[in-house]
Every structure is written in structure tokens, then in C-alpha cells.
C-alpha atoms as a PDB file:
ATOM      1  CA  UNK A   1      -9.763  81.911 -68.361  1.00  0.00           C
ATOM      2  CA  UNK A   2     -10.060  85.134 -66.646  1.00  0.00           C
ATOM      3  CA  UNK A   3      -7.148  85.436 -64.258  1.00  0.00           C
ATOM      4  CA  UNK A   4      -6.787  88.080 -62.207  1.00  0.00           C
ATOM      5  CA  UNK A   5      -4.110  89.218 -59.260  1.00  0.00           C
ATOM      6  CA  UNK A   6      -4.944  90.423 -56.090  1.00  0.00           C
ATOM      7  CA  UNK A   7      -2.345  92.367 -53.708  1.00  0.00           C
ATOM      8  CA  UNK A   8      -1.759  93.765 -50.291  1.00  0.00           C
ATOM      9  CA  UNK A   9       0.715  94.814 -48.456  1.00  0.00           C
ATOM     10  CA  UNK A  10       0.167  94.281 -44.558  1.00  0.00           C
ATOM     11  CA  UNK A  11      -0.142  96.952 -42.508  1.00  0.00           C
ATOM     12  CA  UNK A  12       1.448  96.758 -38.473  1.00  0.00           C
ATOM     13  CA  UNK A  13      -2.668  96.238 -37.343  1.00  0.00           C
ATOM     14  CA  UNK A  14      -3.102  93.520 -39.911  1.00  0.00           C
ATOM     15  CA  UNK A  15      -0.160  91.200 -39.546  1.00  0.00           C
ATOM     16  CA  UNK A  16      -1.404  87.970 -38.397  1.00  0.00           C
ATOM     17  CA  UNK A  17      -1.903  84.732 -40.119  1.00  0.00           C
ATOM     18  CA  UNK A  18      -1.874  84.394 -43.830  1.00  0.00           C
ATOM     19  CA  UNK A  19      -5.427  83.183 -44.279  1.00  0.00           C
ATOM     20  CA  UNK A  20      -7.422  86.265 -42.681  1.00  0.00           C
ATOM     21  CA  UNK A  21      -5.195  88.741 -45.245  1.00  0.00           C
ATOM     22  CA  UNK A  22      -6.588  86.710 -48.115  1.00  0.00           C
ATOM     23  CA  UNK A  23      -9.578  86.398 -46.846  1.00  0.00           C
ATOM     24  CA  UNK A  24     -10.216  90.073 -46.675  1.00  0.00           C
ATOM     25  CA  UNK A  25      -8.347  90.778 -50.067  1.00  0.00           C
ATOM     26  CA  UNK A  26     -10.280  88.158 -52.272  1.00  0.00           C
ATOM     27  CA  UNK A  27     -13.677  88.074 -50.127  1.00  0.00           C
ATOM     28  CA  UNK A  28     -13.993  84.382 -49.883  1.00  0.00           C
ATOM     29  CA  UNK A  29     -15.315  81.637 -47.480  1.00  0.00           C
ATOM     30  CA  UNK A  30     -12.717  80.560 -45.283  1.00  0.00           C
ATOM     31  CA  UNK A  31     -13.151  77.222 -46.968  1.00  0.00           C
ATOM     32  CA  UNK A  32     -12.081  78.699 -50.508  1.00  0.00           C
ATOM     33  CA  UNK A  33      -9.174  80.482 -49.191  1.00  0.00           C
ATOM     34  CA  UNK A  34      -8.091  77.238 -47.738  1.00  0.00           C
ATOM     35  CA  UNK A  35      -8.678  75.895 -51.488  1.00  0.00           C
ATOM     36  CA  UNK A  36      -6.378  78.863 -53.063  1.00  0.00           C
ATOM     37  CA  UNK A  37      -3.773  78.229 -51.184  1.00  0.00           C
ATOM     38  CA  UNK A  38      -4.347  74.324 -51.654  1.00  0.00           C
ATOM     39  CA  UNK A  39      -3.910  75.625 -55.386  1.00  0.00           C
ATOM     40  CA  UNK A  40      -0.589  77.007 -55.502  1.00  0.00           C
ATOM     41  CA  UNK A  41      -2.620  80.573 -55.549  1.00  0.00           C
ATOM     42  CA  UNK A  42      -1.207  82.501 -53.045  1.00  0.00           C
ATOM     43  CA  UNK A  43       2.385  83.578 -52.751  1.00  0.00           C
ATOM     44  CA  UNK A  44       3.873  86.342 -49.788  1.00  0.00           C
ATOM     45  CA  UNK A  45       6.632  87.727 -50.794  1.00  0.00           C
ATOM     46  CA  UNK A  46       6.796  86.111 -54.122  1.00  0.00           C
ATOM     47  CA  UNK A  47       7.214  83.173 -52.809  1.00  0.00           C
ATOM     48  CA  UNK A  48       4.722  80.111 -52.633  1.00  0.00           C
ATOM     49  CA  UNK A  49       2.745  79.714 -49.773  1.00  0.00           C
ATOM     50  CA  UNK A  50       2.049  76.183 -48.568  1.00  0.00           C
ATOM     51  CA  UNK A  51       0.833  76.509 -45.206  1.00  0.00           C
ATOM     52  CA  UNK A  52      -2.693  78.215 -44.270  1.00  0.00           C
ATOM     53  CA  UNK A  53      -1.233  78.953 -40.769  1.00  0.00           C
ATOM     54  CA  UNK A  54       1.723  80.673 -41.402  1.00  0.00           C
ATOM     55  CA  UNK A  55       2.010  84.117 -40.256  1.00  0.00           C
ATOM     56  CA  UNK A  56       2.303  87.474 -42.218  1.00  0.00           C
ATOM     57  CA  UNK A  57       3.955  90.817 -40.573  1.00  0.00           C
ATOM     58  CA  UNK A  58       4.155  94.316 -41.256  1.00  0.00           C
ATOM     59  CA  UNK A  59       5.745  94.900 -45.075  1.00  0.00           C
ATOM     60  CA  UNK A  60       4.818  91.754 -46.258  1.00  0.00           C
ATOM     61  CA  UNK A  61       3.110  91.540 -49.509  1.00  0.00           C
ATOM     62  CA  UNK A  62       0.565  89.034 -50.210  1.00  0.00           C
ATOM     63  CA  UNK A  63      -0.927  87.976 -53.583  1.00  0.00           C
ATOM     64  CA  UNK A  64      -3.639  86.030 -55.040  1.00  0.00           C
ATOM     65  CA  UNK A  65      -3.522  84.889 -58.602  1.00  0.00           C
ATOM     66  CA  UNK A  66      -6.957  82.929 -59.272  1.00  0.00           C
ATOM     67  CA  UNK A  67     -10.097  83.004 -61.635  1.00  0.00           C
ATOM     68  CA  UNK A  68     -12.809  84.272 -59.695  1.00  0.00           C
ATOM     69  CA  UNK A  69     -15.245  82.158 -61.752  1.00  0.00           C
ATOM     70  CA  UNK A  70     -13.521  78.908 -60.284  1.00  0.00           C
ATOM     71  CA  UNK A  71     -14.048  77.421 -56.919  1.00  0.00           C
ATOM     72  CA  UNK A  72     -11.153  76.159 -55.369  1.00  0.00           C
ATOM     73  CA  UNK A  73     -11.623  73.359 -53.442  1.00  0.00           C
ATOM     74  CA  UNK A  74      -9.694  72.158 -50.860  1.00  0.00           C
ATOM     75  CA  UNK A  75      -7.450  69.404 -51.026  1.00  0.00           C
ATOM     76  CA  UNK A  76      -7.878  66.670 -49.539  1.00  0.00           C
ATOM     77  CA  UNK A  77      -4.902  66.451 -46.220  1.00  0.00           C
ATOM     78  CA  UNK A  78      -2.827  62.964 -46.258  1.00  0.00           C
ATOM     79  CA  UNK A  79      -1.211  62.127 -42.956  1.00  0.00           C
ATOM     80  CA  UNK A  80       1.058  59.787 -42.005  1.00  0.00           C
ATOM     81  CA  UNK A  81       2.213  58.921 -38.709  1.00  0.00           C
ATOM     82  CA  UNK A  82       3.406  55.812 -37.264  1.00  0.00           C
ATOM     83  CA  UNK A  83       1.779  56.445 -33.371  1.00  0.00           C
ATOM     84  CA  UNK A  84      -1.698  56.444 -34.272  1.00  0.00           C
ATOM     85  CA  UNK A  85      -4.366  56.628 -37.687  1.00  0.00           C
ATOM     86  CA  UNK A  86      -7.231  58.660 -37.751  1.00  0.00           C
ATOM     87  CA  UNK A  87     -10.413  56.188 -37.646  1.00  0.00           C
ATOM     88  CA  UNK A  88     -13.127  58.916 -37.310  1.00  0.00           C
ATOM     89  CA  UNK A  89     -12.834  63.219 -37.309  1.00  0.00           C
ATOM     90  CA  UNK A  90     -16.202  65.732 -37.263  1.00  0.00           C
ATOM     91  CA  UNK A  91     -15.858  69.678 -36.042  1.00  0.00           C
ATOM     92  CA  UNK A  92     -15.896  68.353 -32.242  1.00  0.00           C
ATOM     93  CA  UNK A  93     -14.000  65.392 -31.483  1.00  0.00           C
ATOM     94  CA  UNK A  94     -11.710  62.494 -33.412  1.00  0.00           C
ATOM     95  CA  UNK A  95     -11.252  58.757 -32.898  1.00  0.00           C
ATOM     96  CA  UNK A  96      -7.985  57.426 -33.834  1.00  0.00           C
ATOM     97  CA  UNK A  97      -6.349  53.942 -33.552  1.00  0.00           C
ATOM     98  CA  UNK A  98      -2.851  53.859 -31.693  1.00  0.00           C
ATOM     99  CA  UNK A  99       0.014  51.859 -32.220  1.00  0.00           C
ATOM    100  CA  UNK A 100       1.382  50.049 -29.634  1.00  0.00           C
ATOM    101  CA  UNK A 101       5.072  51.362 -28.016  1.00  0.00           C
ATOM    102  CA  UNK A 102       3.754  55.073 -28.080  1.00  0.00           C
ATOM    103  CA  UNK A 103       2.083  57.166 -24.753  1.00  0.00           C
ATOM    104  CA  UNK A 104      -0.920  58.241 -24.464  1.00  0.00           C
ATOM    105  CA  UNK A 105       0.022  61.445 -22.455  1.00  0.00           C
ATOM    106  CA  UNK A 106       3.461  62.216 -20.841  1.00  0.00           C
ATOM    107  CA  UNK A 107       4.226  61.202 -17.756  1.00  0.00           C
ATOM    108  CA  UNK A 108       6.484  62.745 -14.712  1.00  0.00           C
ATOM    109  CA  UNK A 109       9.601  62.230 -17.653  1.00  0.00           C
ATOM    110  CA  UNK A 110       7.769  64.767 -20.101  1.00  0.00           C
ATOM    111  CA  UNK A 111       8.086  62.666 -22.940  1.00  0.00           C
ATOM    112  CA  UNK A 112       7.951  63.938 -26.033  1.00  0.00           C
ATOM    113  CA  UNK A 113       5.939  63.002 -29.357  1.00  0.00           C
ATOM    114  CA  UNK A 114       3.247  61.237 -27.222  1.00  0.00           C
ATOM    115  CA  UNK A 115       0.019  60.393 -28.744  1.00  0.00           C
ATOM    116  CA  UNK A 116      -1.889  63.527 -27.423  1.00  0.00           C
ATOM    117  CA  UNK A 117       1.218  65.966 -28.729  1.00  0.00           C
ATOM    118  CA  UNK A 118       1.065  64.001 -32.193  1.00  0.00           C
ATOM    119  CA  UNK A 119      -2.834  64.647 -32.672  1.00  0.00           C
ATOM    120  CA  UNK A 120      -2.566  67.689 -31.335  1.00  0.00           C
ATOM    121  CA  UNK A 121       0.057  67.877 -34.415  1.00  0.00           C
ATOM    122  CA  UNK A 122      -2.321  66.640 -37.125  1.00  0.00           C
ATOM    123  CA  UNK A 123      -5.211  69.163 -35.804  1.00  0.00           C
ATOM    124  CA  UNK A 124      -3.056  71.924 -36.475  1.00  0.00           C
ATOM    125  CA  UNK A 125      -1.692  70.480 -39.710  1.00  0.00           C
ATOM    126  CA  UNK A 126      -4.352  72.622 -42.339  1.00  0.00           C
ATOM    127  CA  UNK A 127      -6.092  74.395 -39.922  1.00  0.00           C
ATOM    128  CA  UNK A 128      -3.945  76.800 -37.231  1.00  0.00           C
ATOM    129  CA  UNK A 129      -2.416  75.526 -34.048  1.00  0.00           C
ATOM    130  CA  UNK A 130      -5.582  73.370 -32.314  1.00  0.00           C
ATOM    131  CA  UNK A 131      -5.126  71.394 -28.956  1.00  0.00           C
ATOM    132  CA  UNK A 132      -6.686  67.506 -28.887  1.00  0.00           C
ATOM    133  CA  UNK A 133      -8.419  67.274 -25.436  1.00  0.00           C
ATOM    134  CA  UNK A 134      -7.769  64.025 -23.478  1.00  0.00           C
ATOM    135  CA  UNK A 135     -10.983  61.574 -22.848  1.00  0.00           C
ATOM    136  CA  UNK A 136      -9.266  58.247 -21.955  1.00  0.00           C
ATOM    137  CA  UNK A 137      -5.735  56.570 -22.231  1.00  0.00           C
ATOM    138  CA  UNK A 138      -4.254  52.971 -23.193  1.00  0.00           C
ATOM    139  CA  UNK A 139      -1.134  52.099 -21.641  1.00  0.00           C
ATOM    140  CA  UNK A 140       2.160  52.686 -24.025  1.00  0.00           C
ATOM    141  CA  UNK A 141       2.395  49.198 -25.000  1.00  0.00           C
ATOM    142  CA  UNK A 142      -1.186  48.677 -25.981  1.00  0.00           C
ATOM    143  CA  UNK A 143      -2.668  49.416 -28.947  1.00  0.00           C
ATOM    144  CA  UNK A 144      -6.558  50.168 -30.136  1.00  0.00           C
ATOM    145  CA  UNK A 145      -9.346  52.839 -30.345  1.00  0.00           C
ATOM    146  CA  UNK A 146      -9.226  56.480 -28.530  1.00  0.00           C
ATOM    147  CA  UNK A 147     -11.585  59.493 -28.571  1.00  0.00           C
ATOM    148  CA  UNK A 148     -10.372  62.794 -28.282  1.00  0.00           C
ATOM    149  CA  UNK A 149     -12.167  66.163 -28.109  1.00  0.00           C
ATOM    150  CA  UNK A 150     -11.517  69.107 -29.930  1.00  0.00           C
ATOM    151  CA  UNK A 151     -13.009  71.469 -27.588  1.00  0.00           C
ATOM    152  CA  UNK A 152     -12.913  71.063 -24.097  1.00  0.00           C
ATOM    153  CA  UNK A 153     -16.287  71.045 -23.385  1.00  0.00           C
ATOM    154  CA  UNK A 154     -16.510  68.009 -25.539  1.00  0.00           C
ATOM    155  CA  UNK A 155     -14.189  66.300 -23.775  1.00  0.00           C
ATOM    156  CA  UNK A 156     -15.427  67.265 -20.265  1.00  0.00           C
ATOM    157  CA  UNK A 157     -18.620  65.693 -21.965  1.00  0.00           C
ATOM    158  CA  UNK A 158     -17.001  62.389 -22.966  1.00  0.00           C
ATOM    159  CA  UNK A 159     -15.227  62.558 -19.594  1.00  0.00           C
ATOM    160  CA  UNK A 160     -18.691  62.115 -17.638  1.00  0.00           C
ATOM    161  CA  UNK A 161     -19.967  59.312 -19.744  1.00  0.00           C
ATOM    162  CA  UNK A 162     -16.796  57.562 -18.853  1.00  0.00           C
ATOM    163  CA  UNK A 163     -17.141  58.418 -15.022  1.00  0.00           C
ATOM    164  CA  UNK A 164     -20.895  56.967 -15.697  1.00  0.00           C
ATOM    165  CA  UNK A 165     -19.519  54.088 -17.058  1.00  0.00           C
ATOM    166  CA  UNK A 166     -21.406  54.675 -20.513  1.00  0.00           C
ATOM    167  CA  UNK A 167     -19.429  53.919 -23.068  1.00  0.00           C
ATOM    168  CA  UNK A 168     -19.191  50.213 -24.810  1.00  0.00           C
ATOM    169  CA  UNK A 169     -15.625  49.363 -24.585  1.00  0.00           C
ATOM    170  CA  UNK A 170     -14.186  45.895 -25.997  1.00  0.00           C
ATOM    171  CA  UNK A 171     -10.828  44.700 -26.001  1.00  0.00           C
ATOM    172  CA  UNK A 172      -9.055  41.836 -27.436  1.00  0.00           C
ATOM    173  CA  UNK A 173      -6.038  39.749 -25.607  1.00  0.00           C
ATOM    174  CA  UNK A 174      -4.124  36.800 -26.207  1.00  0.00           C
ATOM    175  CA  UNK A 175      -3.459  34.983 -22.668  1.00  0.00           C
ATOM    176  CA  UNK A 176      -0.506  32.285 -21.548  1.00  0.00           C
ATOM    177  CA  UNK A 177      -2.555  28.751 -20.746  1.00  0.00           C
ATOM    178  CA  UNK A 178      -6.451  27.579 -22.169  1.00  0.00           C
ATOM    179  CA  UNK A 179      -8.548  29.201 -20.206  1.00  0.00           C
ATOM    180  CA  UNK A 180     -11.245  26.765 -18.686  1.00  0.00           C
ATOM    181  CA  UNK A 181     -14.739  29.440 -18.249  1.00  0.00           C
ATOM    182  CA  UNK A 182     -16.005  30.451 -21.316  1.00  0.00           C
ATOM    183  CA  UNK A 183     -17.411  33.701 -20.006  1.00  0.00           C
ATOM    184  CA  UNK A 184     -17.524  35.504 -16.344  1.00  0.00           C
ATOM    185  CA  UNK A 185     -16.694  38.593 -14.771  1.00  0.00           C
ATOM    186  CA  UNK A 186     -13.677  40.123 -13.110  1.00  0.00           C
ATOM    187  CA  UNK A 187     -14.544  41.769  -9.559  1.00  0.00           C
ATOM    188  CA  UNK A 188     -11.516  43.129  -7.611  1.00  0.00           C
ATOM    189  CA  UNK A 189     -10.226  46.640  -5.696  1.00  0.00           C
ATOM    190  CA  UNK A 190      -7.286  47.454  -6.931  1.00  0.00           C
ATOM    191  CA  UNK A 191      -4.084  49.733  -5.341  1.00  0.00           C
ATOM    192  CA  UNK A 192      -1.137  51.228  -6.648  1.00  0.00           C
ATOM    193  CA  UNK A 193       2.773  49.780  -5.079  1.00  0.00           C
ATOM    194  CA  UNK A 194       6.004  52.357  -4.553  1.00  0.00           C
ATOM    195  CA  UNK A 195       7.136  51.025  -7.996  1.00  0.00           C
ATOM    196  CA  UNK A 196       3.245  52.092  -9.286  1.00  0.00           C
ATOM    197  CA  UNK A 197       2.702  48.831 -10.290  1.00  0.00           C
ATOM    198  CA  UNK A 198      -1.178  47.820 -10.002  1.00  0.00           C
ATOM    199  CA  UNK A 199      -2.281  44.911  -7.427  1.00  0.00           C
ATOM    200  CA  UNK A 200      -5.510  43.127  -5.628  1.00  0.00           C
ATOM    201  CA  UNK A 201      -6.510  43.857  -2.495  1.00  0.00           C
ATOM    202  CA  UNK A 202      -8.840  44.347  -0.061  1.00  0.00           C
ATOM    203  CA  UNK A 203     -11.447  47.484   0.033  1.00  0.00           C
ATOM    204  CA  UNK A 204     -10.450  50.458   1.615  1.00  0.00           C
ATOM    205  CA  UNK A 205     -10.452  54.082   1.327  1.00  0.00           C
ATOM    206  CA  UNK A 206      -7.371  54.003  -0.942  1.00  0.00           C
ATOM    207  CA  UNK A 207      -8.526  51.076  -3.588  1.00  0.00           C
ATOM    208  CA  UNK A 208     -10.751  51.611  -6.378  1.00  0.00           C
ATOM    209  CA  UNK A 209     -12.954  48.661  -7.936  1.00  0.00           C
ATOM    210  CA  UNK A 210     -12.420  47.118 -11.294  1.00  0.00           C
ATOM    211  CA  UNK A 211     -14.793  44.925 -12.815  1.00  0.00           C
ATOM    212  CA  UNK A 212     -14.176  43.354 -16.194  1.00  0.00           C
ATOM    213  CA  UNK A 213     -16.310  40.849 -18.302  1.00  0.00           C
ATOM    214  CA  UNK A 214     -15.033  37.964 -20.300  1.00  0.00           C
ATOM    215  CA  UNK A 215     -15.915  35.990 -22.923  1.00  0.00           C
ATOM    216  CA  UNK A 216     -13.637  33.148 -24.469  1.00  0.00           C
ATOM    217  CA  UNK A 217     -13.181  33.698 -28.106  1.00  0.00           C
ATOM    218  CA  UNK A 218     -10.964  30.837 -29.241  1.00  0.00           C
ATOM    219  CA  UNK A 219      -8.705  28.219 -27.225  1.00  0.00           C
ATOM    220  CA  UNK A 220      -5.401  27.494 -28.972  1.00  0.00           C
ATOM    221  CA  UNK A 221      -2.951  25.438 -28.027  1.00  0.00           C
ATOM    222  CA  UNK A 222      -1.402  26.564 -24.992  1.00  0.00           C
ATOM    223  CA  UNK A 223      -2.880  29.993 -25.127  1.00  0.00           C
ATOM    224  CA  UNK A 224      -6.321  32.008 -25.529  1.00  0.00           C
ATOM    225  CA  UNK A 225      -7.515  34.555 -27.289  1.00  0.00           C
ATOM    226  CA  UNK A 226     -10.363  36.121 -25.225  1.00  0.00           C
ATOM    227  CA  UNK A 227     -12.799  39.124 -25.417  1.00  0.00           C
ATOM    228  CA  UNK A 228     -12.500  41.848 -22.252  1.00  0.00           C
ATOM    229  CA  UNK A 229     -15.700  44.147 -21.594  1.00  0.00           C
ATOM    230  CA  UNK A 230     -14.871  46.926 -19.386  1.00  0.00           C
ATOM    231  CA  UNK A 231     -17.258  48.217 -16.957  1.00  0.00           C
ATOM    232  CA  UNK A 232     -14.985  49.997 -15.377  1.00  0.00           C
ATOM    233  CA  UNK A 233     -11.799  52.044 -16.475  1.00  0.00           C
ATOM    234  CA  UNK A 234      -8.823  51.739 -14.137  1.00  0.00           C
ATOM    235  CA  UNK A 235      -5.320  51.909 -15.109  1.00  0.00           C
ATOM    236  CA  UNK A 236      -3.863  48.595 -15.627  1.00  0.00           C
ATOM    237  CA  UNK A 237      -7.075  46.501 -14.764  1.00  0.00           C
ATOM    238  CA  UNK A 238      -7.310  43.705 -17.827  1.00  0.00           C
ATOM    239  CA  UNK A 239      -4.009  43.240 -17.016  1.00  0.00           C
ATOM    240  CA  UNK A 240      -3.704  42.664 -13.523  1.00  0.00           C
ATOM    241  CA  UNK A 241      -6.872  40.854 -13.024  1.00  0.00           C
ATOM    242  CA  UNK A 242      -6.025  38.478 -16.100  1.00  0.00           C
ATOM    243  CA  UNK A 243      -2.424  37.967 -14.428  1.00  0.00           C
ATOM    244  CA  UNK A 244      -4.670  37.591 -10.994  1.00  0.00           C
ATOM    245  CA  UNK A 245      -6.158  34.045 -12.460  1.00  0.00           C
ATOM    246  CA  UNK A 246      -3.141  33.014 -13.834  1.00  0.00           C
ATOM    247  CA  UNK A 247      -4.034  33.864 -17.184  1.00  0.00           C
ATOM    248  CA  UNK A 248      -1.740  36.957 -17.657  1.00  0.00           C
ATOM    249  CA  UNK A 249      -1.821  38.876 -21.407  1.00  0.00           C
ATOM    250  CA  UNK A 250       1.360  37.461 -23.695  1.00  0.00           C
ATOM    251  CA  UNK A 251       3.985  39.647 -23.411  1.00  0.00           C
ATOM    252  CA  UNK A 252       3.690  41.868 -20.278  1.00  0.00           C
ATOM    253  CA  UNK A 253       6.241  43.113 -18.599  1.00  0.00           C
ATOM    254  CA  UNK A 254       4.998  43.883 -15.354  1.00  0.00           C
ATOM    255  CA  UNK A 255       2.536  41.295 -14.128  1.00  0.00           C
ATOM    256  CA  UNK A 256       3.417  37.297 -13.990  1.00  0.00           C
ATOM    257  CA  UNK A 257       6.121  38.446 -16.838  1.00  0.00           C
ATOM    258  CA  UNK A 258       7.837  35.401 -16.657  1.00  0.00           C
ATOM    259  CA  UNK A 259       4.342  33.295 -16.956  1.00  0.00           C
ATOM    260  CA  UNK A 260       3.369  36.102 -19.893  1.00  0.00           C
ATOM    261  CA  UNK A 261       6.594  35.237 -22.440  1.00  0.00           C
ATOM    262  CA  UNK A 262       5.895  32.827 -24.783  1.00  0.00           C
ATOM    263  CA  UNK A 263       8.580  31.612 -27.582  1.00  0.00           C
ATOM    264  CA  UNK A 264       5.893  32.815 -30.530  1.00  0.00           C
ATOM    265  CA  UNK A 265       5.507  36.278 -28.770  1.00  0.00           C
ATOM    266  CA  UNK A 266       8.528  38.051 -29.963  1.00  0.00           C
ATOM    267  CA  UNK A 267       6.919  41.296 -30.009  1.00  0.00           C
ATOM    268  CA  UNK A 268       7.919  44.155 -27.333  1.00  0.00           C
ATOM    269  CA  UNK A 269       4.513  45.339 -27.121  1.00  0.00           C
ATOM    270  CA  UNK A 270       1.756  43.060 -24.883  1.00  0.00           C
ATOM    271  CA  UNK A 271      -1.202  40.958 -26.959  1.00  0.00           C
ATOM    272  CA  UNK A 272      -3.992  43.479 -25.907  1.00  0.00           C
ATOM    273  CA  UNK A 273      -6.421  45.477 -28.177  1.00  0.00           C
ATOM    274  CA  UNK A 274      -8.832  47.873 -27.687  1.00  0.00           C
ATOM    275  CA  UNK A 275     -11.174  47.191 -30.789  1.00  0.00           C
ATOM    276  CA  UNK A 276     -14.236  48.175 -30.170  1.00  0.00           C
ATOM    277  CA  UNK A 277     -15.586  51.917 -28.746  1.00  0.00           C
ATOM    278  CA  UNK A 278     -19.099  52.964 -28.692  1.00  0.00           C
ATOM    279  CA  UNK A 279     -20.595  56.378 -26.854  1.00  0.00           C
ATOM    280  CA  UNK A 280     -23.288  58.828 -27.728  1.00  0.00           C
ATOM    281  CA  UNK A 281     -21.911  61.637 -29.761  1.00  0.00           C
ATOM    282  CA  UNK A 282     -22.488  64.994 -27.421  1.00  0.00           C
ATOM    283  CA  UNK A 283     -22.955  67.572 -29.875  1.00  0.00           C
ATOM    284  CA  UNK A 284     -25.743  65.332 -32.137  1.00  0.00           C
ATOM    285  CA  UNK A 285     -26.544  62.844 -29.243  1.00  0.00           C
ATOM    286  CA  UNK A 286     -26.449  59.605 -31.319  1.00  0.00           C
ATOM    287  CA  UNK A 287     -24.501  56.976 -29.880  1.00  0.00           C
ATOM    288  CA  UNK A 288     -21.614  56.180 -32.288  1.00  0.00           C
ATOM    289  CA  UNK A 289     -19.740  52.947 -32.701  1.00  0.00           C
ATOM    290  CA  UNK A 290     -16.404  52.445 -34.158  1.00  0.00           C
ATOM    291  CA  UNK A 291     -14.459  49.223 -34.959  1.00  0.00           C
ATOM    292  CA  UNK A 292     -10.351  48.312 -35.549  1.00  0.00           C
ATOM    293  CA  UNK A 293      -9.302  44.865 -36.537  1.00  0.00           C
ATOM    294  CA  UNK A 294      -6.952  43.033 -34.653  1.00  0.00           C
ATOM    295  CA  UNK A 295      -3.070  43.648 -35.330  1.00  0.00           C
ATOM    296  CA  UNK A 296      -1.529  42.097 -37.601  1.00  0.00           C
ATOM    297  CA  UNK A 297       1.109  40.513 -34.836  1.00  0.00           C
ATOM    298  CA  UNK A 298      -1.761  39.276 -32.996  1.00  0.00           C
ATOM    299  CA  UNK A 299      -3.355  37.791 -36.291  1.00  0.00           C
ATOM    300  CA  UNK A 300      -0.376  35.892 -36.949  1.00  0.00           C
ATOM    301  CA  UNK A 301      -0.137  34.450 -33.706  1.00  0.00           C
ATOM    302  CA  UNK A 302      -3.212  32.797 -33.466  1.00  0.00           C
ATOM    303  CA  UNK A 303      -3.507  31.406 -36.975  1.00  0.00           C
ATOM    304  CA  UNK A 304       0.100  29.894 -36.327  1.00  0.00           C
ATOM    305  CA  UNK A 305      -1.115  28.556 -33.117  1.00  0.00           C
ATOM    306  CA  UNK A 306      -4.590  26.630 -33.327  1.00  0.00           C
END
């Protein structure tokens, strides 16, 4: 095997991150440096370097031991992270499946380690400090499918099929009580209260409509587990029109909580799913489904409850 070593030193106009110094010192694609260091082939200083992003100054000395007749692949990145999964990822956007208990963006609080600052985490994991770009939320106790773009313009893209009402989105609930319609739609304007809880209401300047499609999935005994098509996107709308017919989603805190508990549901989060999330792609313009199985809480629940 023909090793060789490769050295620089970094001058003051060349410190910067680690990647363009080897770049320029082995004259590689960006995609085999990311494979060298991947490799255990780089070292600054003399010691290791594990990170493609890390940052070189002035004085430092960076090396390359490799055999120029091998390519080095990358590796390929494991993540773990309890707030969310990653479902789907291309050059422009990524889908990912959140947990239930985590937020989708902070709020007035500035929480930390919400779900956009955790993605935003993984982008920049192997590949330099990247921002995820928000499309859509779920509320913190909810868990299911979310797009987010890499670039803005993606997003802003994503952003107007949502305001066109576009996208296919289904979500999955278990309700308190059977519920008697087996399909049917949801039609309401909804406000926001001083405590920003959600409620029905008249039309007016200040209320926005929400209208929701149904479909019964299975009746169990003293609850249901039904399927929610949005047509529209409104904070807090499968939950407050559910709670509306005196169906509200197992679990919630906020609306008909005392009609929501159930001595099965011992869960903190609420029985609602988004599982199901199709729009058209904007950078290839196919439209692009994606699918996430029902919780395992929520599983459980209904096969010890038929």
C-alpha cells in the first residue's frame, strides 16, 4: 500500500474550517475529504480529527496520511435523539417523526432543545453549522410527521402549499365515548382566550376557519380510534373541534380534560398522531408521501380495549 503524508501549516488568510485546508492540500472532492477524515486520516496538531467542521487557525498544522489509490468513503452518520427520528433527508428539505412531550419551536419562554434547535443540531452534525427552516408545527404533546427545509426558499415553498391547503395530512386519535357517525366533516371559526386556549365561535374579523374530516376507524369499548383529515391547519383545531362534539382526544389537558382522562390513558402526552404527510417535492416537483405507524402507547391501548 502506497501511503503517503500530506502537510500544511495554516497561514493567518487560510485559517478556517478543517475541511477546505485538506481539501486544498490533498485535491479531493469534498465528499472524499469527508471520507478521510471519516477514516481516522487526518490529524491537526497531531492529534485526531473527528469532526469535519472544526476550525483550524493560524500555526496549526494539518496532515493527511492516506493512499491516494483508495477512495475513502464516507461513513455512514448514526443519530440518536429521543425528540424526533429522521423519516426522510435529500439536499433540500427532511421529514422527521417527533416524539411527543418535545416543542416544535420555542415559545415566549425560549425553550431550549426544541425540535427545530435539535434538527438544526443533526444538520450540522457531519456537515458545518446548517439551520432547519420551519414549514409546520405539532403541538408539544403530539407526536407524528414534520417537513423541514434546508434552505429557505424551500421552506417558503412548502409554506405556500400549506397556505393553499395542498398538502395530504392524516392524523390518528383515540377519543373518550363511541362515536356514533362513521365519517363527516368538522366546520367551525375558531379564536384564541387570554389564557391562549383555542375555542368556537362565531365569524368575525378576528376568527379563522377550521375544517377537519373524519372517518371512524374502529369503535372500542368506551372509546374510538378515528382518522382526522385536515383541510385546514390551525393551531389546536382536531382538538378543540373533537372536544366541541363531546368526543375530546384521551389525555388532553386543555379541552373537556376531565371528559379526556381515562383510567387506561396513563400517558402525559394526548392520543393524537400525525401519520400520514404527502406534498409535491419543490425542487423535483413530484408529490411525495411519507408514512409513521401509530405509537406504541396508542397500539397498546386499543388492542387492550376492543
Amino acid at each position: 500500500m502506497a501511503v503517503k503524508t500530506l502537510s500544511t501549516t495554516i497561514a493567518a488568510d487560510s485559517a478556517g474550517r478543517v475541511d477546505l485546508a485538506v481539501r486544498d492540500l490533498v485535491e479531493l472532492s469534498r465528499s472524499q475529504v469527508r471520507g478521510l477524515v471519516d477514516h481516522g486520516c487526518v490529524t491537526v496538531n497531531g492529534v485526531l480529527c473527528k469532526n469535519i467542521g472544526a476550525t483550524v487557525d493560524a500555526g496549526d498544522v494539518v496532515s493527511v496520511r492516506f493512499d491516494p489509490h483508495q477512495r475513502y468513503h464516507e461513513k455512514k452518520k448514526t443519530w440518536e435523539d429521543r425528540t424526533f427520528s429522521v423519516l426522510y433527508e435529500d439536499e433540500t428539505l427532511i421529514v422527521v417523526d417527533k416524539s411527543a412531550g418535545s416543542l416544535t419551536v420555542p415559545t415566549d419562554n425560549n425553550e431550549k432543545n426544541t425540535l427545530v434547535e435539535r434538527v438544526s443540531v443533526y444538520l450540522s452534525h457531519s456537515r458545518g453549522e446548517r439551520e432547519a427552516w420551519v414549514v409546520h408545527r405539532l403541538d408539544r404533546e403530539v407526536s407524528g410527521l414534520l417537513v423541514f427545509g434546508k434552505r429557505k426558499d424551500i421552506a417558503d415553498a412548502l409554506i405556500e402549499q400549506f397556505k393553499q391547503r395542498k398538502p395530504e395530512r392524516l392524523y390518528v386519535a383515540i377519543v373518550a365515548g363511541v362515536m356514533d357517525r362513521d365519517e363527516g366533516q368538522f366546520r367551525a371559526h375558531l379564536a384564541t382566550g387570554n389564557n391562549l386556549d383555542r375555542y368556537i365561535t362565531r365569524p368575525s374579523a378576528d376568527t379563522e376557519e377550521a375544517i377537519t374530516h373524519f372517518r371512524v376507524l374502529r369503535r372500542l369499548r368506551d372509546t374510538t380510534l378515528v382518522e382526522l383529515q385536515l383541510e385546514t391547519g390551525k393551531r389546536n383545531q382536531i382538538r378543540v373541534q373533537l372536544a366541541d362534539v363531546g368526543h375530546p382526544v384521551l389525555g388532553d389537558p386543555r379541552y373537556q380534560s376531565r371528559k379526556a382522562q381515562h383510567p387506561k390513558w396513563i400517558r402525559k402526552r394526548i392520543a393524537l398522531h400525525a401519520k400520514s404527510l404527502a406534498f409535491v417535492h419543490p425542487a423535483s416537483g413530484e408529490t411525495v408521501t411519507f408514512e409513521s405507524p401509530l405509537p406504541s402507547a396508542m397500539q397498546k391501548f386499543v388492542a387492550g380495549n376492543r
